[in-house]
PDB file of N, CA and C in Angstrom:
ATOM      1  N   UNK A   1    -160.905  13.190-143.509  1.00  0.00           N
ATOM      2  CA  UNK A   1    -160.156  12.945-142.290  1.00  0.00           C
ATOM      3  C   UNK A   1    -160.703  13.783-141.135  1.00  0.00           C
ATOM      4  N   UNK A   2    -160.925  14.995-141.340  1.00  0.00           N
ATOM      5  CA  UNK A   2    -161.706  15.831-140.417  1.00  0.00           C
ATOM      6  C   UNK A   2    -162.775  15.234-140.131  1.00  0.00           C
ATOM      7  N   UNK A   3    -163.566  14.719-140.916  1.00  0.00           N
ATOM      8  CA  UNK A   3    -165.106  13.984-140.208  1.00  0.00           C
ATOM      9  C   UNK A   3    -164.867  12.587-139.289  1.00  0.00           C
ATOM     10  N   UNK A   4    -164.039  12.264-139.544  1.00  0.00           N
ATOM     11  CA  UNK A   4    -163.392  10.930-139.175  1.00  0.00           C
ATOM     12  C   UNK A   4    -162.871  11.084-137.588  1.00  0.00           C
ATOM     13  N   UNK A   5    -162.081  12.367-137.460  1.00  0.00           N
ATOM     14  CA  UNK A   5    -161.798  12.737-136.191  1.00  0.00           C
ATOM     15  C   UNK A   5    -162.687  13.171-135.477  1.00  0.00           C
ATOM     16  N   UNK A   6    -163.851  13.876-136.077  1.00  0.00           N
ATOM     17  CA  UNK A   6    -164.787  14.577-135.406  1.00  0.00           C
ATOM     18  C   UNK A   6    -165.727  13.484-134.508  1.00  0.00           C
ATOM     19  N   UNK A   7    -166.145  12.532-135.453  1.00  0.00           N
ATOM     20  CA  UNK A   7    -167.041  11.311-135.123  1.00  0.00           C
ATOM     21  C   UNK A   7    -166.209  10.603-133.898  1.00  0.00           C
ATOM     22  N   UNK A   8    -164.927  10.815-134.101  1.00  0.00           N
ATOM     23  CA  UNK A   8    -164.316  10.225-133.345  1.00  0.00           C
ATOM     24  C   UNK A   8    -164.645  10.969-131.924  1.00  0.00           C
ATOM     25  N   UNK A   9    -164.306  11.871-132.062  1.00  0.00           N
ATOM     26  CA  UNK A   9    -164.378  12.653-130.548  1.00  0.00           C
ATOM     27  C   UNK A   9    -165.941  12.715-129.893  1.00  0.00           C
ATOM     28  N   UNK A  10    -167.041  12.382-131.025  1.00  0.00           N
ATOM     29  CA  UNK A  10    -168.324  12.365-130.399  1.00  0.00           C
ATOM     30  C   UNK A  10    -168.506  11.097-129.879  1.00  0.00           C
ATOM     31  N   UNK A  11    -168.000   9.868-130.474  1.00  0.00           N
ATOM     32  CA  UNK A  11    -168.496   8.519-130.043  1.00  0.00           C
ATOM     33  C   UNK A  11    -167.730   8.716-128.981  1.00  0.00           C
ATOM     34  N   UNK A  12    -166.401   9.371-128.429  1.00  0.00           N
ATOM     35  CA  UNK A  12    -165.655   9.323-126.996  1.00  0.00           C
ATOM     36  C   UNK A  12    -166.528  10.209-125.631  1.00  0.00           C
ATOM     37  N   UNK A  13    -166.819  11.115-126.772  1.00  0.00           N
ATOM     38  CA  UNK A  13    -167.794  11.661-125.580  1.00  0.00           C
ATOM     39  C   UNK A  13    -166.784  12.722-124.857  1.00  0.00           C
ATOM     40  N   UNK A  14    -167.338  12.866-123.442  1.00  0.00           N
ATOM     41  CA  UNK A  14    -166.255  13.522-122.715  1.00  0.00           C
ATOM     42  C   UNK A  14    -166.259  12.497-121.056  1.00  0.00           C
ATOM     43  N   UNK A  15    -165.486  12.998-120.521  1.00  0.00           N
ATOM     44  CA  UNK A  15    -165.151  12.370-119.534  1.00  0.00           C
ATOM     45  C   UNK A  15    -166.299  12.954-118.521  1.00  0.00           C
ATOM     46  N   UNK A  16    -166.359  11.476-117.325  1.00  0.00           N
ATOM     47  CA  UNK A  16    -167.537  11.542-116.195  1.00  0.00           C
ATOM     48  C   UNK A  16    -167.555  10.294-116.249  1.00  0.00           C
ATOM     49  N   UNK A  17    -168.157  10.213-114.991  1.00  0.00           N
ATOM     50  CA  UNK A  17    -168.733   8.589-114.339  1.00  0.00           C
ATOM     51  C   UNK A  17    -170.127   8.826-114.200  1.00  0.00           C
ATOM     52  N   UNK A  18    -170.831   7.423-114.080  1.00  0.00           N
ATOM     53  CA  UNK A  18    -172.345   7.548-113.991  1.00  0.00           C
ATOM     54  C   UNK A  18    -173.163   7.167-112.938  1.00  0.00           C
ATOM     55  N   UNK A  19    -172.236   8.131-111.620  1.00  0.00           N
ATOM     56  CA  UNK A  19    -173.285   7.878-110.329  1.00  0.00           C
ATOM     57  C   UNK A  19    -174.454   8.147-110.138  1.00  0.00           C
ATOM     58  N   UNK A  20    -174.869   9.543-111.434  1.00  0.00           N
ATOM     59  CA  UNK A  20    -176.254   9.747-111.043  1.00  0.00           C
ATOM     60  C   UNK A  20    -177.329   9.010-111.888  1.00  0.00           C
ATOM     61  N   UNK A  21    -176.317   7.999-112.462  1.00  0.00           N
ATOM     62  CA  UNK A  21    -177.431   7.172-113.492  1.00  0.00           C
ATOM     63  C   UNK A  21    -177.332   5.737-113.014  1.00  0.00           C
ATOM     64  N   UNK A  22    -178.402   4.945-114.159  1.00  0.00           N
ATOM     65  CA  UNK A  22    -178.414   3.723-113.598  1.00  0.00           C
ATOM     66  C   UNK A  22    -177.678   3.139-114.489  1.00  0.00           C
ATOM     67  N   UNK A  23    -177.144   2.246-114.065  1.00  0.00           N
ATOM     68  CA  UNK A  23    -176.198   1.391-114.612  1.00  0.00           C
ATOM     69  C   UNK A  23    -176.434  -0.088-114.863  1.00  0.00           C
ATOM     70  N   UNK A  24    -176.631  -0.444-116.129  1.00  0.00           N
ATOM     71  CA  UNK A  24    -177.045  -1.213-116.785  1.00  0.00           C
ATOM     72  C   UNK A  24    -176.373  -2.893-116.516  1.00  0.00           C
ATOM     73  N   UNK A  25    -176.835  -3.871-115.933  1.00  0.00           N
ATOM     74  CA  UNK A  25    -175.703  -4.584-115.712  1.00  0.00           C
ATOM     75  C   UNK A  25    -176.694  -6.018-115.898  1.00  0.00           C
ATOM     76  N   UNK A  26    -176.928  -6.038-116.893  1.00  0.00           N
ATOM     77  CA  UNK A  26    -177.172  -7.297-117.401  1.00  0.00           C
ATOM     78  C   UNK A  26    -177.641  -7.070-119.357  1.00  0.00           C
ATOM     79  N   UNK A  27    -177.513  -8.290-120.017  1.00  0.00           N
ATOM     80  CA  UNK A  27    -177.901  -7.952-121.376  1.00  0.00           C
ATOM     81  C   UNK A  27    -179.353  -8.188-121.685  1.00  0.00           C
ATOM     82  N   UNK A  28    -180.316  -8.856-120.550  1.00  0.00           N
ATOM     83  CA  UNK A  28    -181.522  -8.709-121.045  1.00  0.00           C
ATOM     84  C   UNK A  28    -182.659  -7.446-120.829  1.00  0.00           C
ATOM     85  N   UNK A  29    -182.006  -6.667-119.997  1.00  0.00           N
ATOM     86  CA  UNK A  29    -182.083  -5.056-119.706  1.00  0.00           C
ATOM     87  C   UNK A  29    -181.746  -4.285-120.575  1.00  0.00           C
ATOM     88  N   UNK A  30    -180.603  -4.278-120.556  1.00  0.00           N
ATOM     89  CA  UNK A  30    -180.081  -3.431-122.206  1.00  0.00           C
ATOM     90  C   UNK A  30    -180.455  -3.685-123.216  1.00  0.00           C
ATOM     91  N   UNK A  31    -181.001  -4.932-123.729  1.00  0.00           N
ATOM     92  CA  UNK A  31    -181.906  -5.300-125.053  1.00  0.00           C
ATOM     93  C   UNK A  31    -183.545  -4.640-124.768  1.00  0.00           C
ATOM     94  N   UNK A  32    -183.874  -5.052-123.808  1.00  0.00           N
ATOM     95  CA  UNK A  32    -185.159  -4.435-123.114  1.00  0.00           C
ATOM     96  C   UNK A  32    -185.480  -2.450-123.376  1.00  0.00           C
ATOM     97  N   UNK A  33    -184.326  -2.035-123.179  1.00  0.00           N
ATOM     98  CA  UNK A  33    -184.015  -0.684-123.216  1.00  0.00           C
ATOM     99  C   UNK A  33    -183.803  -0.196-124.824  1.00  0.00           C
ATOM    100  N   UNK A  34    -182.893  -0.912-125.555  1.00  0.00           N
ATOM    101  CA  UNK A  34    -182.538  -0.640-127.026  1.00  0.00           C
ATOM    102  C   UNK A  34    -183.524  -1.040-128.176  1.00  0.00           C
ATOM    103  N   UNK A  35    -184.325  -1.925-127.905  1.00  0.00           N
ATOM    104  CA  UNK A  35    -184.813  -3.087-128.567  1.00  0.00           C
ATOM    105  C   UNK A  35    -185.959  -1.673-129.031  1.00  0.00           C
ATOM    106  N   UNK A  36    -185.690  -2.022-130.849  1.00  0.00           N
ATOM    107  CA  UNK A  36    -186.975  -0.988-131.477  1.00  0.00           C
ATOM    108  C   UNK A  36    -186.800   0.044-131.138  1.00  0.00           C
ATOM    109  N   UNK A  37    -185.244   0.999-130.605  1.00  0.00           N
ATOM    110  CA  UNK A  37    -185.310   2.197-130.564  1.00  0.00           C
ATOM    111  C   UNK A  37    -184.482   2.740-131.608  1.00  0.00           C
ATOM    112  N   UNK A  38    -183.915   4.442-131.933  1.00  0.00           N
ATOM    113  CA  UNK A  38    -182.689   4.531-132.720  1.00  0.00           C
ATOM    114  C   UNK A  38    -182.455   5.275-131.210  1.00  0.00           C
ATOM    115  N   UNK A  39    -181.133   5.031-131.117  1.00  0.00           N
ATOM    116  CA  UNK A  39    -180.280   5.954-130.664  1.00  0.00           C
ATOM    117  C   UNK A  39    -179.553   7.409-131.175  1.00  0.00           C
ATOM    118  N   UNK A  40    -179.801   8.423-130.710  1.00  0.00           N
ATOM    119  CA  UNK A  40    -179.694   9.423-131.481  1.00  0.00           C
ATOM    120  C   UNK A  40    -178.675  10.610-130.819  1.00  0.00           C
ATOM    121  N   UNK A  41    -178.001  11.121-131.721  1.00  0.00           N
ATOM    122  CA  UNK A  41    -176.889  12.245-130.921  1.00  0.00           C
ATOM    123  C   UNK A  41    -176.756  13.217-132.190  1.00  0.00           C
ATOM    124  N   UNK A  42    -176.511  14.463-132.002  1.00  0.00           N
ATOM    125  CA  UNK A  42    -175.867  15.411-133.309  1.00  0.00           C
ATOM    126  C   UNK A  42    -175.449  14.602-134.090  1.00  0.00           C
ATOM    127  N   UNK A  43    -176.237  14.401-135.750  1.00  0.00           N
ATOM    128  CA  UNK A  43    -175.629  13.878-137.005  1.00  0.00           C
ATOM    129  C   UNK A  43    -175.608  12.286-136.648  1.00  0.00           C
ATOM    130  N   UNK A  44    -175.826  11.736-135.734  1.00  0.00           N
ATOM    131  CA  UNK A  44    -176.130  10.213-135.871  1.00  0.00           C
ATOM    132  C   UNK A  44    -176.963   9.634-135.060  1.00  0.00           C
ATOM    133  N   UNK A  45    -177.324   8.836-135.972  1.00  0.00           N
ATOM    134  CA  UNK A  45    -178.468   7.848-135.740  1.00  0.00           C
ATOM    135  C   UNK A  45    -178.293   6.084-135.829  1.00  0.00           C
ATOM    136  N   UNK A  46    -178.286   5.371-134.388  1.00  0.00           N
ATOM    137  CA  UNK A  46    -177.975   4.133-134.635  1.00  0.00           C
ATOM    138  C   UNK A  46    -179.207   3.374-133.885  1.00  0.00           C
ATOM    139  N   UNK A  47    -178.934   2.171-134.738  1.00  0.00           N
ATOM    140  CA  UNK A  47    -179.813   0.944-134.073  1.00  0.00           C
ATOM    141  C   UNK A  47    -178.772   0.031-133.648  1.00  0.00           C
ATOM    142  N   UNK A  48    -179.459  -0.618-132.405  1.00  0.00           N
ATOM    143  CA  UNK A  48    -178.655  -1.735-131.571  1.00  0.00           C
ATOM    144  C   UNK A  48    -179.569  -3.137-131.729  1.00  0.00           C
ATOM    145  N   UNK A  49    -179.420  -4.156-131.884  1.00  0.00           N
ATOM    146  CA  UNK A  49    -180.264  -5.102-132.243  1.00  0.00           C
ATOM    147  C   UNK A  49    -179.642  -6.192-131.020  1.00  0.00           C
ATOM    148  N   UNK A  50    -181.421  -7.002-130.681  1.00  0.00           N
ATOM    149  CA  UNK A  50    -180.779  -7.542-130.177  1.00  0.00           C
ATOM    150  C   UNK A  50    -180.071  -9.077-130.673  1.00  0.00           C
ATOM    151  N   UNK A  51    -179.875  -9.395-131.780  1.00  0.00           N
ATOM    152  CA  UNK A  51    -178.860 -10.435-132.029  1.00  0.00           C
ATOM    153  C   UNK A  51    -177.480  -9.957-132.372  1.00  0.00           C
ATOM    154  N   UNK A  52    -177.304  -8.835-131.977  1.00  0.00           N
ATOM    155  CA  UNK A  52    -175.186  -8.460-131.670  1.00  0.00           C
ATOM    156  C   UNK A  52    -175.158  -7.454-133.145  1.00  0.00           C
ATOM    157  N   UNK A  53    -175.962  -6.848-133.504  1.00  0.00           N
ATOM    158  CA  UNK A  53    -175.382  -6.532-134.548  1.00  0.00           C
ATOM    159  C   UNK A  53    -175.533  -4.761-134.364  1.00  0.00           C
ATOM    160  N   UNK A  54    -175.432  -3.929-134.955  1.00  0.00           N
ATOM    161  CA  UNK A  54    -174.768  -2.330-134.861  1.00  0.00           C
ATOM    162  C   UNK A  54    -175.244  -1.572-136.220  1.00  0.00           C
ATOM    163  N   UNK A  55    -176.344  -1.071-136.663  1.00  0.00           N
ATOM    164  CA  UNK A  55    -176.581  -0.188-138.224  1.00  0.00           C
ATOM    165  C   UNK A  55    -176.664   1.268-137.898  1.00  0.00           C
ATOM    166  N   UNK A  56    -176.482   2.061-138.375  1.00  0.00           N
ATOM    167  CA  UNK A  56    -176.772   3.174-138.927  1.00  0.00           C
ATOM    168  C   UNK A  56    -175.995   4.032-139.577  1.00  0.00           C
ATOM    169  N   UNK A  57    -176.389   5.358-139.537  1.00  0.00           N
ATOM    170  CA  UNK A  57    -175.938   6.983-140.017  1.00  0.00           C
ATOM    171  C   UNK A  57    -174.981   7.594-139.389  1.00  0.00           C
ATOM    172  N   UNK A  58    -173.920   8.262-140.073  1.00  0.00           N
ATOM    173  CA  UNK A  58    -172.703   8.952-138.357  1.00  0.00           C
ATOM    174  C   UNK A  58    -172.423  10.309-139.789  1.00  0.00           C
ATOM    175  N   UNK A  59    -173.017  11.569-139.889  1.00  0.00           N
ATOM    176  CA  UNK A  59    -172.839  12.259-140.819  1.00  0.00           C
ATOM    177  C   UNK A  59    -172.125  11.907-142.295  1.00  0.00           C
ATOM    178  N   UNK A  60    -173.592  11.172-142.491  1.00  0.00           N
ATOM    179  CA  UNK A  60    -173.962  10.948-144.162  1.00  0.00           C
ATOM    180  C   UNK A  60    -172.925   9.534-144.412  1.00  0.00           C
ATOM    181  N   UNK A  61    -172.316   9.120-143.557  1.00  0.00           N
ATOM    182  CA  UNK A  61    -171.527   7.641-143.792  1.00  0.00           C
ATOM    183  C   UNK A  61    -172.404   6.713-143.112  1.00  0.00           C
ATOM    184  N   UNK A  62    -172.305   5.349-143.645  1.00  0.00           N
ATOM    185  CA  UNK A  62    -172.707   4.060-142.665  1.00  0.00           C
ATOM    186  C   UNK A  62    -171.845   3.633-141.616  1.00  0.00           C
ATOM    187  N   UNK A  63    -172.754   3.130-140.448  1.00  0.00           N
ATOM    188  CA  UNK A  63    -172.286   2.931-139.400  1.00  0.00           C
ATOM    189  C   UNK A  63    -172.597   1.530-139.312  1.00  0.00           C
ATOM    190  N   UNK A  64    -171.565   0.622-138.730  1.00  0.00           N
ATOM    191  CA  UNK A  64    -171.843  -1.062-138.648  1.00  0.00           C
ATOM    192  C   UNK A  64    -170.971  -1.618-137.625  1.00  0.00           C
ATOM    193  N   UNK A  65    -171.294  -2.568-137.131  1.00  0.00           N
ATOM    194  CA  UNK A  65    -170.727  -3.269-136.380  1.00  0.00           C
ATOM    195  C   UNK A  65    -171.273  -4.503-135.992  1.00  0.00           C
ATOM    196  N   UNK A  66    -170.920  -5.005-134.868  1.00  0.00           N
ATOM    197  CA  UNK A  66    -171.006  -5.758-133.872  1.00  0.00           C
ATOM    198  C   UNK A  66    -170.716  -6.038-132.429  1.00  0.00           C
ATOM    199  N   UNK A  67    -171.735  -6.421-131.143  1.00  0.00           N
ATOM    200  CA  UNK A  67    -171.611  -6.601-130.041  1.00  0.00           C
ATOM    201  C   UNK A  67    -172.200  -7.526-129.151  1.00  0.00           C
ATOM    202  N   UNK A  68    -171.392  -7.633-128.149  1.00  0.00           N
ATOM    203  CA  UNK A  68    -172.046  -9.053-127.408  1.00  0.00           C
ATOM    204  C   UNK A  68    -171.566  -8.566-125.693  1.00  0.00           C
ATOM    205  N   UNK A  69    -172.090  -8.678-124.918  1.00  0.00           N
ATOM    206  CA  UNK A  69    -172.533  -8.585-123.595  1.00  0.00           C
ATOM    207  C   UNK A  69    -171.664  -9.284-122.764  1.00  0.00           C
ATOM    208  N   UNK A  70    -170.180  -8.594-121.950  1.00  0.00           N
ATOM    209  CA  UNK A  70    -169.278  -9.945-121.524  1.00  0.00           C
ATOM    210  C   UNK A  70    -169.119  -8.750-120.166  1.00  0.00           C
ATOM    211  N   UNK A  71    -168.964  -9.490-119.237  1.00  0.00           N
ATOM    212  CA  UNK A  71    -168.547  -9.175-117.751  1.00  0.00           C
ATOM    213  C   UNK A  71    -169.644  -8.069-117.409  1.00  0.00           C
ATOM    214  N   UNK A  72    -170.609  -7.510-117.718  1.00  0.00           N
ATOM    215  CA  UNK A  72    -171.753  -6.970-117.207  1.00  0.00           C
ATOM    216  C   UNK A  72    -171.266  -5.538-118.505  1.00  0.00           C
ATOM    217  N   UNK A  73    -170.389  -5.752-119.202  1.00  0.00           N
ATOM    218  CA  UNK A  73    -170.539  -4.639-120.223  1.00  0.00           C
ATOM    219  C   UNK A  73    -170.474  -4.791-121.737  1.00  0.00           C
ATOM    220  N   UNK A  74    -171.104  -3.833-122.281  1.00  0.00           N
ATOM    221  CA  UNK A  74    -171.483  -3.694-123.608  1.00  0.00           C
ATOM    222  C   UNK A  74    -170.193  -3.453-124.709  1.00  0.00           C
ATOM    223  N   UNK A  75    -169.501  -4.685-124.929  1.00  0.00           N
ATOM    224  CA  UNK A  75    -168.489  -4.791-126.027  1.00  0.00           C
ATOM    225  C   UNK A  75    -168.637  -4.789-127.104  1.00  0.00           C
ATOM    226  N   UNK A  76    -167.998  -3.600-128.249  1.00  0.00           N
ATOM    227  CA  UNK A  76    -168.474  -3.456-129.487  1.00  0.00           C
ATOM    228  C   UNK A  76    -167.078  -3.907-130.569  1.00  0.00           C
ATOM    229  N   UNK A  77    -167.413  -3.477-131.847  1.00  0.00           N
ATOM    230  CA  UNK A  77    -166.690  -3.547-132.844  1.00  0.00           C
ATOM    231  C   UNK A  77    -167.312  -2.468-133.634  1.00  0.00           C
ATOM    232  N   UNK A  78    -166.560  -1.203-134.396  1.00  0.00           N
ATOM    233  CA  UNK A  78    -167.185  -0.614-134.560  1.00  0.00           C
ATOM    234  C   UNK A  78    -166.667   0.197-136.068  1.00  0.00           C
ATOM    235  N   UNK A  79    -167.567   0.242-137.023  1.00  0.00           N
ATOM    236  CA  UNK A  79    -166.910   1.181-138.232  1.00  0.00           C
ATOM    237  C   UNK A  79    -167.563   2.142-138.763  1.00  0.00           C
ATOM    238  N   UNK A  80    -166.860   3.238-139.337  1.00  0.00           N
ATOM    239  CA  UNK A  80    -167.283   4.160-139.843  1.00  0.00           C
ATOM    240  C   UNK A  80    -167.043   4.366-141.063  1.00  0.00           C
ATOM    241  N   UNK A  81    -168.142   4.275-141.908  1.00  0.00           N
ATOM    242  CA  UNK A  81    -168.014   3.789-143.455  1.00  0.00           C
ATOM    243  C   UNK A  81    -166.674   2.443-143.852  1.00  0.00           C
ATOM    244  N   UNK A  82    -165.777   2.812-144.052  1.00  0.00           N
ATOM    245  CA  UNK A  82    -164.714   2.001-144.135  1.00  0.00           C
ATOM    246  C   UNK A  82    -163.719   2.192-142.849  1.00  0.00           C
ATOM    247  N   UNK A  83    -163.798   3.039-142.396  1.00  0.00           N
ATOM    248  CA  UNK A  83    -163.058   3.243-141.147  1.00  0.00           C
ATOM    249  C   UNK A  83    -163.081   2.790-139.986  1.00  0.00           C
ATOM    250  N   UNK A  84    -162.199   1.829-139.374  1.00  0.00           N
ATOM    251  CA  UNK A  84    -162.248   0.553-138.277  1.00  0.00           C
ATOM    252  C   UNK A  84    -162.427   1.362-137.403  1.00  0.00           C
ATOM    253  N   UNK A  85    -163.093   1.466-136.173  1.00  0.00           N
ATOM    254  CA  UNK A  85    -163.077   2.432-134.950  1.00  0.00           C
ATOM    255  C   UNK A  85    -162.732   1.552-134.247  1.00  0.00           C
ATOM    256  N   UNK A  86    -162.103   0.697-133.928  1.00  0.00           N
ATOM    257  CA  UNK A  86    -162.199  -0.879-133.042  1.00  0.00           C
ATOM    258  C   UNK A  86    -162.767  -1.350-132.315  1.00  0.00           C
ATOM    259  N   UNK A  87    -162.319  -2.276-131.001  1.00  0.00           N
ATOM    260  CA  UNK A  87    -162.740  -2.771-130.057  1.00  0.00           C
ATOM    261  C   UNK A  87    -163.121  -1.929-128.779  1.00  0.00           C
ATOM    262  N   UNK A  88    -164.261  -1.976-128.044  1.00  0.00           N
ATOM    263  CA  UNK A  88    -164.308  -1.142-127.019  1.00  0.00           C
ATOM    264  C   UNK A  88    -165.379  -1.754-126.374  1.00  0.00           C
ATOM    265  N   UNK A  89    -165.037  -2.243-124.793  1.00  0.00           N
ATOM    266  CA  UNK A  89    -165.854  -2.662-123.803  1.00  0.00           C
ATOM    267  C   UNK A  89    -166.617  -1.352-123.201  1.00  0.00           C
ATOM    268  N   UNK A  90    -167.897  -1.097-122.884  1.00  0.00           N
ATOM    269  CA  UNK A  90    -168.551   0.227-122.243  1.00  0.00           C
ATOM    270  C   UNK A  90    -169.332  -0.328-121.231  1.00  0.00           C
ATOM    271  N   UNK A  91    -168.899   0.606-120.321  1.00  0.00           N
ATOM    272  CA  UNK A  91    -170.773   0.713-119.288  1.00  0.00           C
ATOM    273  C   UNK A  91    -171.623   1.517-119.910  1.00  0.00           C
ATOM    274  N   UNK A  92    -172.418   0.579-119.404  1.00  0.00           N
ATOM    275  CA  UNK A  92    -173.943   1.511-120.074  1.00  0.00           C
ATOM    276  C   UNK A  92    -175.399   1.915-118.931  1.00  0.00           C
ATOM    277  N   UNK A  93    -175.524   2.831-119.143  1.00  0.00           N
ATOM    278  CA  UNK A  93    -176.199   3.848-117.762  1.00  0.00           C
ATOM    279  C   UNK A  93    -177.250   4.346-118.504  1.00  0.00           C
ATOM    280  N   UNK A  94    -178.038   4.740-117.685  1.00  0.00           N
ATOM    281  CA  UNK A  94    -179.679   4.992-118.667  1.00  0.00           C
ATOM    282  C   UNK A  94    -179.955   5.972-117.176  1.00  0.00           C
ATOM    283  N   UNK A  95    -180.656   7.077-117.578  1.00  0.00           N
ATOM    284  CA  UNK A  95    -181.589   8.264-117.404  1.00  0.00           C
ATOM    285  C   UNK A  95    -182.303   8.919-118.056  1.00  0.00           C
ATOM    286  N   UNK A  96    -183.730   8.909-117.560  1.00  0.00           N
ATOM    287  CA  UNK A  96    -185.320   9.519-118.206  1.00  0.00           C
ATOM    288  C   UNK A  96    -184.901   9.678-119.771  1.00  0.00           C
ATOM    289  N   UNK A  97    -184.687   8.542-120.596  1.00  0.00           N
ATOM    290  CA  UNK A  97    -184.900   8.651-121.902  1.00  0.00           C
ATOM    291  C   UNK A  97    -183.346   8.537-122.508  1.00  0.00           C
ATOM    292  N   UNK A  98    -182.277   8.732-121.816  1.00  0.00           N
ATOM    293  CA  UNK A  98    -180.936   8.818-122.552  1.00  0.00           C
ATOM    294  C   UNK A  98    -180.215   7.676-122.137  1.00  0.00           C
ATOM    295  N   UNK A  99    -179.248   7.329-123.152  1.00  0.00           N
ATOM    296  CA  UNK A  99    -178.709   6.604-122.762  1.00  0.00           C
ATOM    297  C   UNK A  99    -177.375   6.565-122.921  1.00  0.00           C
ATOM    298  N   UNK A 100    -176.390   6.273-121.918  1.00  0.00           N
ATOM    299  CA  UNK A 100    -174.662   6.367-121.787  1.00  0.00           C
ATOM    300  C   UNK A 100    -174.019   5.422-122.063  1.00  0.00           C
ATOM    301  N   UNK A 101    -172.968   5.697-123.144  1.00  0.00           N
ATOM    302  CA  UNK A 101    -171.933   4.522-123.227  1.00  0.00           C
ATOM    303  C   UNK A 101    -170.784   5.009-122.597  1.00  0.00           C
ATOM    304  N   UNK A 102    -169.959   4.550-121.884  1.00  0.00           N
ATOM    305  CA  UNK A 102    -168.745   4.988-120.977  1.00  0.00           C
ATOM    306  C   UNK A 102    -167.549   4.024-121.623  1.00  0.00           C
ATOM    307  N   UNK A 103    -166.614   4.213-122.480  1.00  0.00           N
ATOM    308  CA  UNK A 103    -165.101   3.841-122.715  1.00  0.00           C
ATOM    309  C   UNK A 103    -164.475   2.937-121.985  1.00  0.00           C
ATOM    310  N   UNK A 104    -164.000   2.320-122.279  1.00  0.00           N
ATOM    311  CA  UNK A 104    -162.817   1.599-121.119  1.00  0.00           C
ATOM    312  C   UNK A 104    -163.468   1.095-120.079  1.00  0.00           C
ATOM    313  N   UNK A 105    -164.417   0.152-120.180  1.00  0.00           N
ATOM    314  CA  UNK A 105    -165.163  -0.413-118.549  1.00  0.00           C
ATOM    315  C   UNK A 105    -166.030   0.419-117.733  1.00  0.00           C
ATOM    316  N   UNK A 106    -166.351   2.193-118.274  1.00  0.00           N
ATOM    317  CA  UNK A 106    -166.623   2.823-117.259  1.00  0.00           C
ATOM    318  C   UNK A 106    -165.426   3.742-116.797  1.00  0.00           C
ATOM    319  N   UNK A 107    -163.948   3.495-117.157  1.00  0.00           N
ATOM    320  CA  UNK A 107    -163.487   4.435-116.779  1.00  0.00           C
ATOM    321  C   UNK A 107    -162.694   5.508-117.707  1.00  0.00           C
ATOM    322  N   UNK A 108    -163.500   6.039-119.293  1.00  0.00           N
ATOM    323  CA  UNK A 108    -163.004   6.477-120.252  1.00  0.00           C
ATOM    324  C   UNK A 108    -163.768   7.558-120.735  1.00  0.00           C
ATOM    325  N   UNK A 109    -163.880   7.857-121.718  1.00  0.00           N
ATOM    326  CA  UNK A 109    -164.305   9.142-122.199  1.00  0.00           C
ATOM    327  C   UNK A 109    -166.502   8.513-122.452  1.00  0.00           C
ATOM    328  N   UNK A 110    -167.214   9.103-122.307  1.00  0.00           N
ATOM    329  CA  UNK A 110    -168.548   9.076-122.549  1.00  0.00           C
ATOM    330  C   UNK A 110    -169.592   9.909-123.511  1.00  0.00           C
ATOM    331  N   UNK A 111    -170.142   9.178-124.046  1.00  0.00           N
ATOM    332  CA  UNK A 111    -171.213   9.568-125.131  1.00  0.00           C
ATOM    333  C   UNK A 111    -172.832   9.138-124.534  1.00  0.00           C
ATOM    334  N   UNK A 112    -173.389  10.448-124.546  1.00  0.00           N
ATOM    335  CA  UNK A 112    -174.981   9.919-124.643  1.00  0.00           C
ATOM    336  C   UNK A 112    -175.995  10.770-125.878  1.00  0.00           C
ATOM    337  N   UNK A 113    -176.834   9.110-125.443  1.00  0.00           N
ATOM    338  CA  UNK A 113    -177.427   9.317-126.851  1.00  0.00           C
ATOM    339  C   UNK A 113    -179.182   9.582-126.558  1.00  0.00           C
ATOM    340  N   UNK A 114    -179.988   9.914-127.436  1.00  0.00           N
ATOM    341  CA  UNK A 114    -181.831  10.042-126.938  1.00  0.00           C
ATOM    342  C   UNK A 114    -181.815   8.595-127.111  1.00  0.00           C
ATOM    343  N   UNK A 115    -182.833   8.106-126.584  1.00  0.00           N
ATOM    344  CA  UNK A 115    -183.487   6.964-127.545  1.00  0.00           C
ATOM    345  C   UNK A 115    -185.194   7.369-127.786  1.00  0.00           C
ATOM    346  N   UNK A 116    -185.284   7.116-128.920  1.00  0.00           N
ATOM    347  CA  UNK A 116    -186.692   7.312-130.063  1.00  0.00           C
ATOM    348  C   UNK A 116    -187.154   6.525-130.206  1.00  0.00           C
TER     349      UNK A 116
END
């Protein structure tokens, strides 16, 4: 349960907006950007594909999902080993190598990740 919360609070990130970044607003950009990378943060490692789908590592559990590209943001489905993390629409913002998912449309808690 402790890892469960923890993961939790990293995929939320912390709070901020992304004026000093760019902001991602189409899905053949964001595939362009993800496509053949892992995304990487303390203890996890994910791939984003571009036919909607979500794999990797989140400290030593599997990470899976699914997403699809609606109103200029990056909507997921999201689990942690067996654990539903749910639904969540994000903006997504990119600077020199990182990349931001933002909560709630852009106006929620934020996670960034390397990409490799």
């Amino acid at each position: 349960m402790r890892y469960a919360i923890f993961l939790t609070a990293l995929l939320a990130g912390t709070a901020a907006n992304a004026d000093a970044l760019d902001v991602v607003d189409s899905k053949s950009n964001f595939v362009q950007i993800v496509k053949g990378k892992d995304l990487t943060r303390m203890g996890m490692t994910l791939q984003v594909t571009e036919n909607g789908q979500i794999t990797g590592r989140a400290f030593g559990k599997d990470v899976s999902g699914e997403w699809r590209w609606q109103d200029g943001y990056f909507c997921r489905s999201l689990y942690w080993g067996s654990r539903d993390l749910g639904d969540n629409c994000q903006q997504v913002a990119i600077d020199d190598g990182d990349i931001r998912f933002t909560s709630d449309r852009g106006k929620g808690q934020h996670a960034n990740f390397d990409l490799r």
